[in-house]
C-alpha atoms as a PDB file:
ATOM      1  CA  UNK A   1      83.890  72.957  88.604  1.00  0.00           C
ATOM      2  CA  UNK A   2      87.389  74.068  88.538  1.00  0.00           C
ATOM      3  CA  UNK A   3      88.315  77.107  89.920  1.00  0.00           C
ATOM      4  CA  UNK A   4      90.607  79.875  87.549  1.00  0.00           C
ATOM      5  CA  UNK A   5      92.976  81.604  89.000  1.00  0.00           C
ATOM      6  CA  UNK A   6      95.254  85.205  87.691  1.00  0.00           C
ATOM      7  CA  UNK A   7      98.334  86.684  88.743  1.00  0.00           C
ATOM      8  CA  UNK A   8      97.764  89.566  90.769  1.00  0.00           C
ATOM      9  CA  UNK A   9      99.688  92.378  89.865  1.00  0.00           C
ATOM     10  CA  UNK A  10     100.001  95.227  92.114  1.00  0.00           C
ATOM     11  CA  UNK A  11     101.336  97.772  89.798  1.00  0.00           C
ATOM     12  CA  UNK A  12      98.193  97.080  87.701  1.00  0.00           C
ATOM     13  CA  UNK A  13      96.276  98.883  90.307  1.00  0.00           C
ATOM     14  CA  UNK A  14      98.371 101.675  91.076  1.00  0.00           C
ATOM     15  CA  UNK A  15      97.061 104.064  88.567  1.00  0.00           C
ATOM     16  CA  UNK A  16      97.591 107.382  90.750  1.00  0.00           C
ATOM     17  CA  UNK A  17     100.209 109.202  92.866  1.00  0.00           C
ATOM     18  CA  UNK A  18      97.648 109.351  95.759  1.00  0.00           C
ATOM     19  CA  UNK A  19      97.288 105.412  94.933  1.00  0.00           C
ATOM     20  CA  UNK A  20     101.093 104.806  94.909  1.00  0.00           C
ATOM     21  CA  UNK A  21     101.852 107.129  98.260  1.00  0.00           C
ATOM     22  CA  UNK A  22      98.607 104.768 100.248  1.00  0.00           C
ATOM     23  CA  UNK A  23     100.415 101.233  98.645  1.00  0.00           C
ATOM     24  CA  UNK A  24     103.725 102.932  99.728  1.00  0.00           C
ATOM     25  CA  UNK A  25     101.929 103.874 102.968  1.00  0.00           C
ATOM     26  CA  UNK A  26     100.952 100.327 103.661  1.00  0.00           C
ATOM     27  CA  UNK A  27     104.207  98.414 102.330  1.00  0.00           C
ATOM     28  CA  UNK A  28     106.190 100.110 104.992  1.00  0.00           C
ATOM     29  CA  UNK A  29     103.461  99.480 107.904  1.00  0.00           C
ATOM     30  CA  UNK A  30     103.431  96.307 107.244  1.00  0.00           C
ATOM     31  CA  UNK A  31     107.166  95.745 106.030  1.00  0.00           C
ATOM     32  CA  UNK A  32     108.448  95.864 109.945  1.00  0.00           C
ATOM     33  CA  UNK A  33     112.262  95.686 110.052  1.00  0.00           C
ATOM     34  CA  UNK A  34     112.382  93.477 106.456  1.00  0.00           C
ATOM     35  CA  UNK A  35     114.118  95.971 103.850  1.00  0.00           C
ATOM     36  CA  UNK A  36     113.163  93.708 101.191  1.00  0.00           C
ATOM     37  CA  UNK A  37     109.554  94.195 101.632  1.00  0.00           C
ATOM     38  CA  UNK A  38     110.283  98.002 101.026  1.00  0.00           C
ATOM     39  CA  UNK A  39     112.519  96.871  98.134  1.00  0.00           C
ATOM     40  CA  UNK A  40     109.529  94.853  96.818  1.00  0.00           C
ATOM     41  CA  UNK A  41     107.273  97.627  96.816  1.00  0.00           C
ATOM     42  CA  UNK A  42     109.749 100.039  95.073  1.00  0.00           C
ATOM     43  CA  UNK A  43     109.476  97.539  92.034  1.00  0.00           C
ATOM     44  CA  UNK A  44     106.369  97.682  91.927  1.00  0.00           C
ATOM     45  CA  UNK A  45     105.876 101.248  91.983  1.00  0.00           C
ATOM     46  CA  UNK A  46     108.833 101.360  89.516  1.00  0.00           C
ATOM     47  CA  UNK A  47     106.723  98.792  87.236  1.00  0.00           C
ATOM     48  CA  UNK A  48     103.558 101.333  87.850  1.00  0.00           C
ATOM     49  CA  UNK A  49     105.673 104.252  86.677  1.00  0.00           C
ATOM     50  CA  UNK A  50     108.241 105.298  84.106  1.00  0.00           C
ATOM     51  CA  UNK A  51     111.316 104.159  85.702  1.00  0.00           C
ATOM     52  CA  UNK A  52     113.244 107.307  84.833  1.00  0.00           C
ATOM     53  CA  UNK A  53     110.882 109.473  86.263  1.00  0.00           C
ATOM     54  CA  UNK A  54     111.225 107.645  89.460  1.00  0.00           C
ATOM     55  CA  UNK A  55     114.726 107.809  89.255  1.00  0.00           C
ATOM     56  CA  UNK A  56     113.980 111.996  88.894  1.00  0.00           C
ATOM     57  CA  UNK A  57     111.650 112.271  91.566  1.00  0.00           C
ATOM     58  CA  UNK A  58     113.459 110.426  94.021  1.00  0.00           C
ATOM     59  CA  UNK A  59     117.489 111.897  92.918  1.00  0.00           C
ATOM     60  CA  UNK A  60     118.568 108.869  92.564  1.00  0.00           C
ATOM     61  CA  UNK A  61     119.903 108.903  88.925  1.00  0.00           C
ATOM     62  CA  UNK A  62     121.091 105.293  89.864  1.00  0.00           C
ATOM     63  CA  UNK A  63     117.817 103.760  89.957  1.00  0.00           C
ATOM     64  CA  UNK A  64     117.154 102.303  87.020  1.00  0.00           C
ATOM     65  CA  UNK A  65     120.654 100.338  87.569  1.00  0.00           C
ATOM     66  CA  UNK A  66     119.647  99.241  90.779  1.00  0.00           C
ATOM     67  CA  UNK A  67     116.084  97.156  89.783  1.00  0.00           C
ATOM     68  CA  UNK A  68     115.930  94.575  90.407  1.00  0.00           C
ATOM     69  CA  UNK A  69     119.555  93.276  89.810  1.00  0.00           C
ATOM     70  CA  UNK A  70     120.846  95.225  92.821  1.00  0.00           C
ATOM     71  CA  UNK A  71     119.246  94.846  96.189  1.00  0.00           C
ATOM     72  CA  UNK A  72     122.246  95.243  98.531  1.00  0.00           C
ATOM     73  CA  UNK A  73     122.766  98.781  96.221  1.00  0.00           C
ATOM     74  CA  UNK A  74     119.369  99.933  96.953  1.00  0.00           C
ATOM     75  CA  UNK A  75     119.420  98.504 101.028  1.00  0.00           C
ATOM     76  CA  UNK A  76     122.432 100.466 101.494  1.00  0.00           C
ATOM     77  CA  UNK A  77     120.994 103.733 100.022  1.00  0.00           C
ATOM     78  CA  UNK A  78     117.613 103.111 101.769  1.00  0.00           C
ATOM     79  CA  UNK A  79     119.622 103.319 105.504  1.00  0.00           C
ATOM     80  CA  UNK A  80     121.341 106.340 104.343  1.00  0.00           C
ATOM     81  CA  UNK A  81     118.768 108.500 102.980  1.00  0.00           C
END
């Protein structure tokens, strides 16, 4: 019997904003000194959300313009906030 297997999709799952801050929560616990895990997790969170309201909440007007095409953009803003 074969076994059948799905995508798992993170931003599926993230149907809350107490969901997203515990998946945040745990993505940078976990991400150590690796800014692309963070940068990861901000995609999927983006993917969970509207992306211009994330762009709103978080002042960054750039956003949208910097998922997923720009990760040195978003590094660089990430260790200067």
């Amino acid at each position: 019997m074969a076994i059948t297997t799905t995508r798992w999709n993170s931003s599926e799952h993230l149907k809350t904003e107490e969901d997203i801050q515990l998946y945040l929560e745990a993505c940078m616990e976990d991400a150590g000194d690796d800014p692309s895990f963070i940068i990861h997790a901000l995609g999927v969170i983006a993917k969970a959300r509207n992306m211009s309201q994330l762009a709103r909440d978080t002042g960054l007007s750039n956003l949208k313009g910097t998922l997923p095409f720009n990760f040195n953009r978003l590094i660089y803003i990430l260790k200067h906030v």
